[in-house]
Structures are given as structure tokens and as C-alpha cells.
Protein backbone atom coordinates (compact mmCIF):
# COMPACT_ATOMS: atom_id res chain seq x y z
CA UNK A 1 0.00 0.00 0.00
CA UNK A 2 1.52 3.24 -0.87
CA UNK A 3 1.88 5.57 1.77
CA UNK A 4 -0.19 8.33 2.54
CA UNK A 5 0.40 11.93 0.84
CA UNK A 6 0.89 14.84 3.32
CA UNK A 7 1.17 18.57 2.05
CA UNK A 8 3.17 20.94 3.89
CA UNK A 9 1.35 23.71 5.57
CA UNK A 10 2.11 26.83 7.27
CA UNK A 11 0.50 28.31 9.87
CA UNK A 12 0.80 32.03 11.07
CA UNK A 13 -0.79 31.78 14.60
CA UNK A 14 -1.75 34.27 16.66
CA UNK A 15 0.39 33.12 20.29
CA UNK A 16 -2.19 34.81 22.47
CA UNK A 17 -5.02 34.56 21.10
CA UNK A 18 -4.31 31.01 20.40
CA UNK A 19 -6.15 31.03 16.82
CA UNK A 20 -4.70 31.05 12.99
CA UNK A 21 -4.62 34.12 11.32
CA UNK A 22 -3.82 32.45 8.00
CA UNK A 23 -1.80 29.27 6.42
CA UNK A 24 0.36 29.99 3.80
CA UNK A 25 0.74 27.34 0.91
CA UNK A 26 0.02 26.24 -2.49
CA UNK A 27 -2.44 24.47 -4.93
CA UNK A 28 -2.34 21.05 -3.25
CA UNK A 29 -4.01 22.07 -0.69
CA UNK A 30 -6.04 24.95 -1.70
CA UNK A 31 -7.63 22.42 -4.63
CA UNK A 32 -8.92 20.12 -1.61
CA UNK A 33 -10.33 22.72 0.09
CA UNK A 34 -11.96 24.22 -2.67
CA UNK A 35 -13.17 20.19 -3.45
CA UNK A 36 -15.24 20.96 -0.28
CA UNK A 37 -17.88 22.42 -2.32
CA UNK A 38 -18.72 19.83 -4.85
CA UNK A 39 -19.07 17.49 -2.00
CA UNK A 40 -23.04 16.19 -1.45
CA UNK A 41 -24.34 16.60 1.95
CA UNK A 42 -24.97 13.24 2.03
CA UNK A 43 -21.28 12.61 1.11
CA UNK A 44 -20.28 15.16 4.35
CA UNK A 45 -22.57 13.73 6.85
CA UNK A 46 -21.45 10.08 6.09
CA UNK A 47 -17.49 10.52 6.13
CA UNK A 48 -18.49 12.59 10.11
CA UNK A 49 -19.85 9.16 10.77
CA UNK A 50 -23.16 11.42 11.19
CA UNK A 51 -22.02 13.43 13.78
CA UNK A 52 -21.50 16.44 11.13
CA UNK A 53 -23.73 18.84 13.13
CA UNK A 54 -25.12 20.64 9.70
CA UNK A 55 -28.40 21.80 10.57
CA UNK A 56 -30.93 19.11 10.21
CA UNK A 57 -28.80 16.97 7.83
CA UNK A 58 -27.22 14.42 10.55
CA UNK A 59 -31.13 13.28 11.53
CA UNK A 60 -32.26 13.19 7.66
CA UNK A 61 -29.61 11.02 7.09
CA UNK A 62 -29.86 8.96 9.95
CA UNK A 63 -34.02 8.45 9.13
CA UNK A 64 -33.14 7.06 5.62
CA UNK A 65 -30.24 4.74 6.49
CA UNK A 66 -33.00 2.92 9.32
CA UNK A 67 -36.04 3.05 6.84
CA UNK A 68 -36.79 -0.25 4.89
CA UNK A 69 -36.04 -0.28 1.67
CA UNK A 70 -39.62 -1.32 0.41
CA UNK A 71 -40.40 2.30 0.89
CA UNK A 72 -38.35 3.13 -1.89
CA UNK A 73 -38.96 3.25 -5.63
CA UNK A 74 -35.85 0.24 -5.87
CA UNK A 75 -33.15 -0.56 -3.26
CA UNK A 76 -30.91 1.29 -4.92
CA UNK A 77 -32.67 4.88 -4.31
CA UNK A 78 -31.85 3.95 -0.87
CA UNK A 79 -28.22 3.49 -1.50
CA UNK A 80 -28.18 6.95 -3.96
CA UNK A 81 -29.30 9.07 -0.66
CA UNK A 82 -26.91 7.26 1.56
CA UNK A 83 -23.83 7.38 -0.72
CA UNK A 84 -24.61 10.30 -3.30
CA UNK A 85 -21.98 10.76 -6.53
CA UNK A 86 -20.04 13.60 -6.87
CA UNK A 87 -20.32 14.85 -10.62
CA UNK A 88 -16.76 16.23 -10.27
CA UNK A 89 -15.86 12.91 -8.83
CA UNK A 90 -13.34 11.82 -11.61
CA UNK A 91 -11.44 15.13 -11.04
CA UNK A 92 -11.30 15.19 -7.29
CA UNK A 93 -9.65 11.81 -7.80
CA UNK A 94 -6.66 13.97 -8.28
CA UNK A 95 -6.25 15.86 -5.34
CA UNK A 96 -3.14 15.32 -3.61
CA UNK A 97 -5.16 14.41 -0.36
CA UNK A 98 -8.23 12.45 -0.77
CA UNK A 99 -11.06 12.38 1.57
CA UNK A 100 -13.90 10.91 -0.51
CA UNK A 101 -13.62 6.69 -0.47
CA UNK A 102 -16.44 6.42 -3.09
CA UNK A 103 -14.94 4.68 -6.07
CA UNK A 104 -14.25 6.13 -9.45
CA UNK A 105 -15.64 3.11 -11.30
CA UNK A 106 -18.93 3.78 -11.57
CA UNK A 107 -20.35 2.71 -15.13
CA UNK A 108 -20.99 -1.11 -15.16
CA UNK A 109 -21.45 -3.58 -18.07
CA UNK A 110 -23.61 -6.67 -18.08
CA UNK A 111 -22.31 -8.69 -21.38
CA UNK A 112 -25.10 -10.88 -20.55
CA UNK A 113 -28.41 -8.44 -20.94
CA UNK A 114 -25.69 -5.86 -23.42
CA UNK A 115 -27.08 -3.23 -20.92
CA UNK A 116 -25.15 -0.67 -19.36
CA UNK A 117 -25.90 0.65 -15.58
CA UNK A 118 -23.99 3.78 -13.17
CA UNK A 119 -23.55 2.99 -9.69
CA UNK A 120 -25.45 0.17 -9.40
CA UNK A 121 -22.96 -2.98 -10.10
CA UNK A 122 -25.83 -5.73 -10.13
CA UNK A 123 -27.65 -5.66 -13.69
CA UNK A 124 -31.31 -5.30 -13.00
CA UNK A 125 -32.60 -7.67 -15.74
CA UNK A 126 -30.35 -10.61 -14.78
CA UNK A 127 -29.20 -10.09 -11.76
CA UNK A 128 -25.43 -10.68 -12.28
CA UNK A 129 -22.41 -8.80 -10.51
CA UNK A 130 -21.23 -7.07 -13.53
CA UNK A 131 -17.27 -5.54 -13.23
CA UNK A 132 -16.39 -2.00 -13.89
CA UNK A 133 -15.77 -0.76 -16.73
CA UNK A 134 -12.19 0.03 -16.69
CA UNK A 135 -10.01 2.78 -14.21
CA UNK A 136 -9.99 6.03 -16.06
CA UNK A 137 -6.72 7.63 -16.50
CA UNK A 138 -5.36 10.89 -14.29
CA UNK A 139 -3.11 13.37 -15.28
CA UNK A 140 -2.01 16.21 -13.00
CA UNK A 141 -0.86 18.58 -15.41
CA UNK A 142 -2.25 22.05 -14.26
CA UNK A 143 -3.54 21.54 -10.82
CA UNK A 144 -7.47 20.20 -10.28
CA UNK A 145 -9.37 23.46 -10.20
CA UNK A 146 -6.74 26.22 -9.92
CA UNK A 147 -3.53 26.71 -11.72
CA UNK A 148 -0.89 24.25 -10.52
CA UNK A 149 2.37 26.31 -8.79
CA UNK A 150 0.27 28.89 -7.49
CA UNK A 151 0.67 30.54 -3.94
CA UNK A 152 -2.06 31.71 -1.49
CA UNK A 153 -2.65 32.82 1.45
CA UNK A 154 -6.53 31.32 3.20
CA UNK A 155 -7.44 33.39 6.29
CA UNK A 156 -8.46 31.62 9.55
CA UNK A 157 -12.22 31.74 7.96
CA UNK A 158 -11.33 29.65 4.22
CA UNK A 159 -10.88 33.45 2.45
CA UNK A 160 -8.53 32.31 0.08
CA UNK A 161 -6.23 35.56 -0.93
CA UNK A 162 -3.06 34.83 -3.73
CA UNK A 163 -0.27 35.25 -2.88
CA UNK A 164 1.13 39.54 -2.93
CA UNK A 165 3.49 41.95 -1.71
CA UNK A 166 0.01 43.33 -0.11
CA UNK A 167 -1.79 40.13 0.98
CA UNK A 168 -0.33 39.03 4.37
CA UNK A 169 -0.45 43.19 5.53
CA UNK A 170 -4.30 43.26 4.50
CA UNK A 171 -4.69 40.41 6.61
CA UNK A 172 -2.96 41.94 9.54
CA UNK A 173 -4.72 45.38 9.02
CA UNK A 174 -7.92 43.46 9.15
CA UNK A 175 -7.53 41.56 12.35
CA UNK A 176 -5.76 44.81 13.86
CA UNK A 177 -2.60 42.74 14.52
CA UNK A 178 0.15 45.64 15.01
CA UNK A 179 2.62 43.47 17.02
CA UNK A 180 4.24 40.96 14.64
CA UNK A 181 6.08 39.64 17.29
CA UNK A 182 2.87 38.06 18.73
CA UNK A 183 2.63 35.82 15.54
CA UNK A 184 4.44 32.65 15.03
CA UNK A 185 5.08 29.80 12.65
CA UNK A 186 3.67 26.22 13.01
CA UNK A 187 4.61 23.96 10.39
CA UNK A 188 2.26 20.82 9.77
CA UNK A 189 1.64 18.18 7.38
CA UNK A 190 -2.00 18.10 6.07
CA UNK A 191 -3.61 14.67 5.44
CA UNK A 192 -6.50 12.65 5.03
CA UNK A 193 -7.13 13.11 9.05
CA UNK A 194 -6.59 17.09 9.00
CA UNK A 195 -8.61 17.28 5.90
CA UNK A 196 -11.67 15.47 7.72
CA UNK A 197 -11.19 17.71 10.74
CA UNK A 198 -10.95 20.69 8.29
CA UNK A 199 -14.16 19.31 6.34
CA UNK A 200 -16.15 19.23 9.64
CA UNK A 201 -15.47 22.77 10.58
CA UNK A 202 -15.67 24.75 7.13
CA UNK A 203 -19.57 24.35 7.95
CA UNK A 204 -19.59 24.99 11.31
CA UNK A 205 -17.24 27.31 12.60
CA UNK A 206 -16.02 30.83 11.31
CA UNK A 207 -12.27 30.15 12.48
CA UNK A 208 -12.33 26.39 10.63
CA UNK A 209 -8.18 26.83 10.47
CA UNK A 210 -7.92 27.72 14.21
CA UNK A 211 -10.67 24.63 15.06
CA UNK A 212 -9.22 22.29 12.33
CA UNK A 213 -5.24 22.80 13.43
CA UNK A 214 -5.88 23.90 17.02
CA UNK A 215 -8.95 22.31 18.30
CA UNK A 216 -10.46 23.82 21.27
CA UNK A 217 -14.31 23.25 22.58
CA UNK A 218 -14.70 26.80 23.40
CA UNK A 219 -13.31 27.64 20.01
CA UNK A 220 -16.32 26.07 18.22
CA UNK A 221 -19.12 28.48 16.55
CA UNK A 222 -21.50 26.11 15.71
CA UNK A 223 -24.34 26.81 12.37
CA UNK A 224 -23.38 30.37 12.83
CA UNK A 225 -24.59 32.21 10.14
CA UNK A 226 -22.64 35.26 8.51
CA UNK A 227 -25.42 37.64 7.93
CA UNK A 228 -25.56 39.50 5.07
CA UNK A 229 -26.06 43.15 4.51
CA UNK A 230 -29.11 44.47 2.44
CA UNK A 231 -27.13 44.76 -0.69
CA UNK A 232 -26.09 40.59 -0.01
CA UNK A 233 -29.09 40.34 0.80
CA UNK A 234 -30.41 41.55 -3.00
CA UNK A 235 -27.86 39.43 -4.73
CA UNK A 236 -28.41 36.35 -2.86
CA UNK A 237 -32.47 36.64 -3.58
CA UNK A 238 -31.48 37.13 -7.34
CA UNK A 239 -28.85 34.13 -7.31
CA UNK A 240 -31.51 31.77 -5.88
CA UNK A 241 -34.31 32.69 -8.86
CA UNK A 242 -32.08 31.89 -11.25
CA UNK A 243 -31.89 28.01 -10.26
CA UNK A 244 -35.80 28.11 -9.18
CA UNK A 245 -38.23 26.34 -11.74
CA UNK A 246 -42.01 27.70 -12.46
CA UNK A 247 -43.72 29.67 -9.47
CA UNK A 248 -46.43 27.38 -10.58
CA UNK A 249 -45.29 24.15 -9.29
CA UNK A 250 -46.89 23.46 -5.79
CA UNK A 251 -46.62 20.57 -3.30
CA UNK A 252 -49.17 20.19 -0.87
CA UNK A 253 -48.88 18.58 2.78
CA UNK A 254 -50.22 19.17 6.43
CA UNK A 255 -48.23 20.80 9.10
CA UNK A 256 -49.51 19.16 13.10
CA UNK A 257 -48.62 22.14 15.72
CA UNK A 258 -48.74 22.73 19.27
CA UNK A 259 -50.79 25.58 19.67
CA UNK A 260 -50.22 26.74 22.80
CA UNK A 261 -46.62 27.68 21.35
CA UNK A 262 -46.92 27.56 17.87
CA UNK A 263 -43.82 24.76 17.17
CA UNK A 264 -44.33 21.95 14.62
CA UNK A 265 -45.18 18.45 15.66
CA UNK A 266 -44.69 17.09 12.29
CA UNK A 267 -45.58 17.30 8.53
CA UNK A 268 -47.31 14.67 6.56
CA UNK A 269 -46.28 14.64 3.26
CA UNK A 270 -47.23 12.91 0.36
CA UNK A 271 -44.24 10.93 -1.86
CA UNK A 272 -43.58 14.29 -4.08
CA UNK A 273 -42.97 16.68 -1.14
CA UNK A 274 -40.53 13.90 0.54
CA UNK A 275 -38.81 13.21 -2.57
CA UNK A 276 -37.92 16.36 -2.84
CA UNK A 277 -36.32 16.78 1.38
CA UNK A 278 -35.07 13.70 1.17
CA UNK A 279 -33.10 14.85 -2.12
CA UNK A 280 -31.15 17.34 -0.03
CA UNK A 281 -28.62 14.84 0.71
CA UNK A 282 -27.91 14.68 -3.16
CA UNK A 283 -27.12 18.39 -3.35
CA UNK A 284 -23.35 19.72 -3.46
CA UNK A 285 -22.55 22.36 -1.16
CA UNK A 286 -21.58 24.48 -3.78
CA UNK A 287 -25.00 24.08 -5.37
CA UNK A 288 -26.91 24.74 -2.51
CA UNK A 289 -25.18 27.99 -1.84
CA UNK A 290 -25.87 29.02 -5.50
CA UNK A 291 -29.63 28.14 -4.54
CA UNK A 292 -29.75 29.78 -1.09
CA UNK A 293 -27.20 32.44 -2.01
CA UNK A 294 -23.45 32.06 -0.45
CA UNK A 295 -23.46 34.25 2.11
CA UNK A 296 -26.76 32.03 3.52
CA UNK A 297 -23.98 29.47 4.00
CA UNK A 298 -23.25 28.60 7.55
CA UNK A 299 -19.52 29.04 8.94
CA UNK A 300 -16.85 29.84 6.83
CA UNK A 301 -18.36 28.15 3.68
CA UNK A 302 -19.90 31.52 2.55
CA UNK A 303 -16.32 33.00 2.73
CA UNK A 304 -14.88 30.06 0.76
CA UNK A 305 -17.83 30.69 -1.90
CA UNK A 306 -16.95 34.16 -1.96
CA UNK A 307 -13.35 33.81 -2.75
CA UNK A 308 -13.84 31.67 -5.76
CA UNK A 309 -16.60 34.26 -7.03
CA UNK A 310 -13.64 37.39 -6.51
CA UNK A 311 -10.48 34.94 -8.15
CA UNK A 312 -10.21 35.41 -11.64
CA UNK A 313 -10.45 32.33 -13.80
CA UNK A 314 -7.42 33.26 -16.39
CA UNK A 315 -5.66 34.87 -13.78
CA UNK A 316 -5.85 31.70 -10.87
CA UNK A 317 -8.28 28.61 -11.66
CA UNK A 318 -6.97 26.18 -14.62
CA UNK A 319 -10.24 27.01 -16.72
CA UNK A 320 -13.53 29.09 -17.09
CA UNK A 321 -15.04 25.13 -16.28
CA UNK A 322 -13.54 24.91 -13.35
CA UNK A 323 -15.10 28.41 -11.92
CA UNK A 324 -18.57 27.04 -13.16
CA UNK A 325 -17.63 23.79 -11.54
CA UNK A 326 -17.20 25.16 -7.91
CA UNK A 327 -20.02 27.59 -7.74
CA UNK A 328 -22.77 25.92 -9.85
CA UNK A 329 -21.91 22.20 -9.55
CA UNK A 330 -24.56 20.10 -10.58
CA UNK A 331 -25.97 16.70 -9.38
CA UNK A 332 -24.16 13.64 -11.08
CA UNK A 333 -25.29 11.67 -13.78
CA UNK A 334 -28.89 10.22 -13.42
CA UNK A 335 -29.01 11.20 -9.99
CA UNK A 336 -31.80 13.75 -10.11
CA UNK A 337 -35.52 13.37 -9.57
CA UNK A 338 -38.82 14.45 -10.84
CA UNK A 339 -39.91 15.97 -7.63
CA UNK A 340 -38.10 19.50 -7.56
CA UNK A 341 -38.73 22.58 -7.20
CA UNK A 342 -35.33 23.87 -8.45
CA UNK A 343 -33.91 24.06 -11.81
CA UNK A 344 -30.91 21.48 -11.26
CA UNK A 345 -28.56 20.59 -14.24
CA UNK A 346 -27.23 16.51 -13.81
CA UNK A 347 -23.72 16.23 -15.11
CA UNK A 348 -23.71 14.49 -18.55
CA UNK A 349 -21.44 11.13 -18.86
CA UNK A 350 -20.46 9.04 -22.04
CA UNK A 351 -23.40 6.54 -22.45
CA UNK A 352 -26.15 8.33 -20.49
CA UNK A 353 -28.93 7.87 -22.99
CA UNK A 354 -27.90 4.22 -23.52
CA UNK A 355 -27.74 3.45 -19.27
CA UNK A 356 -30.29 2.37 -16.93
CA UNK A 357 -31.94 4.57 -13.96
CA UNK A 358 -31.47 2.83 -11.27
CA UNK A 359 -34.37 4.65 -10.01
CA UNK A 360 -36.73 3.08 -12.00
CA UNK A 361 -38.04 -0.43 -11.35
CA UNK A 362 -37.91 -1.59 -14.82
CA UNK A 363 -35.52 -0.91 -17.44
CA UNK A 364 -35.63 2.83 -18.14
CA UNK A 365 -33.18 4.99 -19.67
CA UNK A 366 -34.60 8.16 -19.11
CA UNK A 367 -33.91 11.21 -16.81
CA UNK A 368 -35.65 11.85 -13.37
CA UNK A 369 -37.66 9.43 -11.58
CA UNK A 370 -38.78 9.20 -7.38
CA UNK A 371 -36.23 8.22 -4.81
CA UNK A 372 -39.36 7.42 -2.68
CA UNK A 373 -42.50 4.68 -3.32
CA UNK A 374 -45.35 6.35 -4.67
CA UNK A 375 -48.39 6.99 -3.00
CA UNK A 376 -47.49 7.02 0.17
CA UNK A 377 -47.86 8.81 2.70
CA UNK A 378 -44.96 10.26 5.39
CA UNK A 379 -43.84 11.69 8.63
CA UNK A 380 -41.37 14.59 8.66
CA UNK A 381 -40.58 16.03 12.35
CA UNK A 382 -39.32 19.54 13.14
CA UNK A 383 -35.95 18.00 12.83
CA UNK A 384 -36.70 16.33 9.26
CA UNK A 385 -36.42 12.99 10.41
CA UNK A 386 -38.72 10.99 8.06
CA UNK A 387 -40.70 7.73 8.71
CA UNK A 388 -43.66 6.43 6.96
CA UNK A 389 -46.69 8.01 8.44
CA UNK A 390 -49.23 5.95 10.45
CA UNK A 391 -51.64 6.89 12.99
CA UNK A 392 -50.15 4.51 15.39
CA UNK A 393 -46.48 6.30 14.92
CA UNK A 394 -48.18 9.88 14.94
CA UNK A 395 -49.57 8.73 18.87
CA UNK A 396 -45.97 7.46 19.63
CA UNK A 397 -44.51 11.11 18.91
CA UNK A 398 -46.97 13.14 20.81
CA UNK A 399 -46.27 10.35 23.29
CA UNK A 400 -43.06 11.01 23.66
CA UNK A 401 -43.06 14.81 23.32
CA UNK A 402 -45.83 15.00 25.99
CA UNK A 403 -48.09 16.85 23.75
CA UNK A 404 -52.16 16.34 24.61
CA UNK A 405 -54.64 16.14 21.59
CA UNK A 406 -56.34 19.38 22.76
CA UNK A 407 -53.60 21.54 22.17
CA UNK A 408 -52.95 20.45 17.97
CA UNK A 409 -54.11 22.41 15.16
CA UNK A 410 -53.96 21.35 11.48
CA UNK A 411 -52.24 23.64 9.01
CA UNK A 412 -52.56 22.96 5.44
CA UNK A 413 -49.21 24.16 3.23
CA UNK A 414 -48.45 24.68 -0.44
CA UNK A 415 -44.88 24.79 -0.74
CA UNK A 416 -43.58 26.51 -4.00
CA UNK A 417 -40.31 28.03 -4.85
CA UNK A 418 -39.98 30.59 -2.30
CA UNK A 419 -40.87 28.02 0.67
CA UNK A 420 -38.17 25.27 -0.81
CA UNK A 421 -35.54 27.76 -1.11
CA UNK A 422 -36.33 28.37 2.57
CA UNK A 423 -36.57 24.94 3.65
CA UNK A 424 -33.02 24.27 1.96
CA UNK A 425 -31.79 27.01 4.03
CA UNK A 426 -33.00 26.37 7.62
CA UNK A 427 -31.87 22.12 6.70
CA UNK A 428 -28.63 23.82 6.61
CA UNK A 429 -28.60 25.71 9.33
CA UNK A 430 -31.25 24.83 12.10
CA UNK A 431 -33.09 21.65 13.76
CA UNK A 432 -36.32 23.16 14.01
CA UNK A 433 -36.78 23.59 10.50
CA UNK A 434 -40.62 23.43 9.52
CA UNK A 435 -41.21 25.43 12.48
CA UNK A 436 -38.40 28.28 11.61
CA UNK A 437 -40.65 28.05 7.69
CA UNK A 438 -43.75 27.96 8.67
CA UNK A 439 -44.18 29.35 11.97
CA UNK A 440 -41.41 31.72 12.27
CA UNK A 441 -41.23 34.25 15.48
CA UNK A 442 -41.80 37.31 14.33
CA UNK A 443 -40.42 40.91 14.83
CA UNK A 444 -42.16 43.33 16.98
CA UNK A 445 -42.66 45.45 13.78
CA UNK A 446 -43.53 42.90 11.99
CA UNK A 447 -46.52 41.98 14.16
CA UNK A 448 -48.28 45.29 12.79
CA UNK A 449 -47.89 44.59 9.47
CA UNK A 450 -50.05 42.54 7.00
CA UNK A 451 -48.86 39.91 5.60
CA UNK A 452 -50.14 36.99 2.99
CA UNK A 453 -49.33 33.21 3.18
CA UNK A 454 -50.09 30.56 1.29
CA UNK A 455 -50.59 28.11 4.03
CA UNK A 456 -54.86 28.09 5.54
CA UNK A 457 -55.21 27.07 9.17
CA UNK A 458 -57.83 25.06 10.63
CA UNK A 459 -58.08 25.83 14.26
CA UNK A 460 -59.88 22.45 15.26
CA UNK A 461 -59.62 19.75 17.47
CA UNK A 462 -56.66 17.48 15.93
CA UNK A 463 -58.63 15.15 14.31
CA UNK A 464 -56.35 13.77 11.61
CA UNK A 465 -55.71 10.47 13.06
């Protein structure tokens, strides 16, 4: 077994403070970081052995993995949402650390049925193991996403700065460092175990180098949210509507809440509206902040977004591509579904219109299809954990959250592109997420003020069951 790459790192830390005020280094290690965002959340949450602490992701996850897989279209939906692809998958093969184990060999042959199939390596007609169809070829010839030999300086929060007479003094004018002598060097080697560490934090924390390098409890900033100002604010509304399909598309469900403070029990939802939560784990993190707007992003992932947006592509990254690749990464081949309420591109592979969705239970080579069975019916909680829905399981939650029948109300929702693009956002962020949608607290001048909704309450004796 060859032995494990390490890139040399850095560190200008702060000896009072005790945090990182930047890392200075090269491609290596800035392509892996970058890599970050083409990631699924899926992907994230199952390499932090579910203990990522994104928002509402580590419970999604968790639901699907212990759901039976006769609630899904085939067994391999199941697998898809548990072990997502990465459509720049071939090219973060490359990096000079990786963190990803999913293989690279992905398209499979059956010689018996003369069908072709990605992901799935059992042919669905026959039934055979069929082998992979040969290990593609890498070349590292001008770095994975920027320009190979290039220097840069990332800031304790992922702002990655190239390397300039100017760039280490803007740093040190920004964090109001005026003693250099209160700075020293830490040299490390970076591998797959301070990548991982690193990986957990970028989401997390707004000081991911100081909490990746020099880990500290009290250090931690966990889901914190860098908010935007109102011009961020503008952009980020006009980012998201350019990735959000017709207004027109609705999906309807019922919200159970505790009246006497206005939380979420749960949401039953029909097969379309949990299709399209449960697809969250599919989404890149570059994707999603594209959909929710960057600076939505929790910890220092906005930053990181950012800094790609502000390098130049000539100037820094090895091609236009690879800009469009980092901040509007799409899903990977055939792994996108009918149910959406966003505009979202799959990455196009030799042979797609000859290979088999896996999605589908019979022999389909079309786009789309349902991770989820149809027509059924399922249980979401505040937290997005999902179960199928049953009156006897609906009793075992109020059970257990100690919540009487007398104090329920029924809501009935349409969610349409605004709501999903808000749904994506608090998954990322929060672990009350239908009630932060649908029953947010609202600001004292905002209790004056009219407002419309698409959701009609019935204020009734919970009589759903």
C-alpha cells in the first residue's frame, strides 16, 4: 500500500489569542479545500460518521439509512441518498489528499443483458455482478481546479487571498494585529485526518483553520450564520431565482402544531414533497449555496464561496469550467428526480442515454424518476427525520413529546419556490426547520404589518388520526 500523501502547511498563529490568522501554501491544498464544495451533503454527513452537526442533515440522514427499503422506488434509491456521486468525482480523484472513499468506477457492463448501468454494479434484468468498466486515467498537469504552482494565502475563515506583496499586511490590518512579534510559525503536514477535521469545521465554525489545526471546545461556533447586509441580501435573492423552476409548481402537505406555542409536531407529506427533502442529501454544497445564495452558507463556507466568485479564472483557476464547476456544480449523472422545485442541471457522462436509472423499477433509460414509493404517505418532524406516516407512529410522537390532543391544530401548506428555497436554508442551518418556515417568530414590527401566506389554518380539534 503506498503511503499516505501529506502537504506541507504553514500556519501564522496568533500566540495569544491562540487562533490562525492564516496558512500559507500552495495548490495542493487549496484544490482540496476548494473540493469541499462539490461534496453532497450526504457525502459530508457520512465521512463525520453522522455526527456532522449541519443543521438538520445528521437526523435526515440517519431516518433514511434505518427506513426499509420497500419504501423506496428500488433498493438502490436507498443506497443513492446514503452514498450520493459527486459529478466532479473523476477530477477530485486527483487531489493530492483524498477524503472521498467512493470509487471512481462507476459505469458497469452486463455482457449478458448488453445493458449498461452507473452505480449500481448488479444488472437489474439478470441479476449478475457485472465488473467496472475500466479505471480512467489521471493526469495532473495544471492543478485540479486552480492553476498548478500557485501561492495563497486562506485566512483563519477559508478566504482564500493569492499570494502579494500586499496580501499578508491586508490580513494583519484586518484583524488589527500591530505586534508581529505576537505571531508565530507552526509547520504541519496536512492529510486525510486534518482534511476530515478541516471538512467538519468549514460548515460549522467561522475560524475552521484555528478549530481544524488547534482544536479547542470553546473555540467552536456552531451553524453560525454570517449575515448579510441588504445589498447581499439583494444578490443572494437574485442568485436563488435563477436556479428556481415555475412559481407554478406546488406541493401540498399538512403541518400538526402545538398551539399553545406555535412549534411543529410534524408534517405529513405525500411521496412528491418527501422526494424532494429527502433529495437534499444529493445536493453539493456548492449548489446549494448558489440556490440559497453564499453568504446564507453557515460558517466559513460563505467566505470560501466568496473567494472563488472574486479569483479570476485566467488569472488563478486552470479554466472558465472549473469556476462554473465550484459555484454551480450540478448533481451527477442520473441522480436527479422528478420531484423538484429547483432548476438542477445533472452532469452528462459518455453513455447516459444508452444506461439504466437505477431509479426506475424496470428498465428505463430516461432522466428523473422518485427516490421514494409512490403513493405514500410520510412523517417529517421539526428536525426532518422521516418515517412512513401511520396513525399509530403519529400517537408514539406526541407520546413522547408530551403533547395532549387538545392543544394540535392542522395547518394545510403549499410549498412553491420561495418556501423550498427556505426549507433548503434552515436544513442547513437549524433543527427546528418546519417550524423556523412555517411558523417563524416574528419581529415586533412585523406583528403590525399585514402579511399573505399561502398556508390556511384550521383551528380544530386534531382530528387527523
Amino acid at each position: 500500500m503506498a503511503a499516505e500523501k501529506k502537504i506541507p502547511l504553514k500556519l501564522m498563529v496568533d500566540k495569544e489569542k491562540k487562533r490562525v490568522v492564516w496558512a500559507e501554501t500552495d495548490s495542493d491544498f487549496v484544490d482540496v479545500v476548494f473540493s469541499f464544495l462539490t461534496m453532497p451533503i450526504g457525502t459530508i454527513v457520512r465521512l463525520a460518521t453522522k455526527e456532522s452537526k449541519i443543521g438538520s442533515m445528521d437526523g435526515l440522514y440517519r431516518s433514511i439509512e434505518k427506513m426499509d427499503e420497500k419504501y423506496f422506488q428500488t433498493p438502490a434509491c436507498k443506497a443513492m441518498l446514503l452514498r450520493p456521486r459527486n459529478a466532479s468525482q473523476k477530477k477530485c480523484h486527483k487531489l493530492a489528499v483524498k477524503i472521498d472513499d467512493t470509487t471512481v468506477s462507476y459505469l458497469y457492463w452486463c455482457s449478458n443483458c448488453s445493458v449498461l448501468q452507473y452505480y449500481l454494479d448488479t444488472c437489474k434484468k439478470c441479476g449478475r455482478v457485472m465488473p467496472p468498466q475500466g479505471e480512467p486515467e489521471f493526469s495532473k498537469v495544471n492543478g485540479v481546479f486552480v492553476k498548478g504552482r500557485m501561492e495563497f494565502v486562506v485566512k483563519d475563515d477559508l478566504q482564500v487571498i493569492p499570494v502579494s506583496a500586499t496580501s499578508s499586511l491586508f490580513i494583519l490590518q484586518t484583524l488589527e494585529i500591530k505586534d508581529e512579534m505576537a505571531l508565530e510559525e507552526m509547520d504541519i503536514e496536512f492529510g486525510r485526518e486534518e482534511a476530515m477535521n478541516l471538512l467538519k469545521c468549514f460548515l460549522l465554525s467561522t475560524t475552521a483553520l484555528t478549530d481544524g489545526f488547534l482544536p479547542k471546545p470553546e473555540n467552536m461556533v456552531l451553524g453560525q450564520v454570517i449575515k448579510p447586509s441588504k445589498t447581499e441580501k439583494m444578490t443572494e435573492k437574485e442568485d436563488a431565482k435563477e436556479t428556481l423552476v415555475d412559481s407554478k409548481v406546488m406541493m401540498q402537505g399538512k403541518l400538526i402544531i402545538r398551539k399553545s406555542s406555535d412549534e411543529v409536531v410534524y408534517l405529513e407529506a405525500t411521496e412528491d414533497m418527501t422526494n424532494f427533502i429527502v433529495s437534499f442529501l444529493t445536493f453539493p454544497v456548492g449548489l446549494i449555496a448558489k440556490l440559497v445564495g453564499g453568504y446564507s452558507l453557515p460558517g466559513s463556507a460563505g467566505n470560501l464561496y466568496q473567494s472563488i466568485e472574486e479569483l479570476k479564472a485566467e488569472d488563478h483557476l486552470n479554466s472558465k469550467e472549473s469556476k462554473t464547476e465550484l459555484l454551480n456544480p450540478k448533481l451527477a449523472c442520473l441522480m436527479g428526480s422528478d420531484d423538484q422545485l429547483f432548476g438542477i442541471e445533472e452532469a452528462v457522462l459518455p453513455y447516459t442515454n444508452q444506461c439504466l436509472n437505477t431509479k426506475f423499477a424496470h428498465s428505463e433509460t430516461k432522466k428523473g424518476g422518485s427516490f421514494m414509493k409512490g403513493s405514500s404517505k410520510f412523517m417529517l418532524t421539526d428536525d426532518l427525520t422521516v418515517e412512513m406516516f401511520s396513525p399509530s407512529a403519529a400517537f408514539s410522537l406526541l407520546k413522547k413529546l408530551n403533547v395532549p390532543l387538545h392543544d394540535l391544530k392542522v395547518q394545510d401548506i403549499t410549498i412553491g419556490a420561495e418556501e423550498a428555497v427556505k426549507l433548503l436554508r434552515a436544513a442547513m442551518t437549524s433543527t427546528t426547520v418546519l417550524t423556523d418556515v412555517f411558523c417563524p417568530k416574528k419581529e415586533e414590527h412585523e406583528l403590525h404589518s399585514p402579511e399573505s401566506s399561502t398556508a390556511s389554518v384550521i383551528e380544530e380539534q386534531f382530528v387527523c388520526l
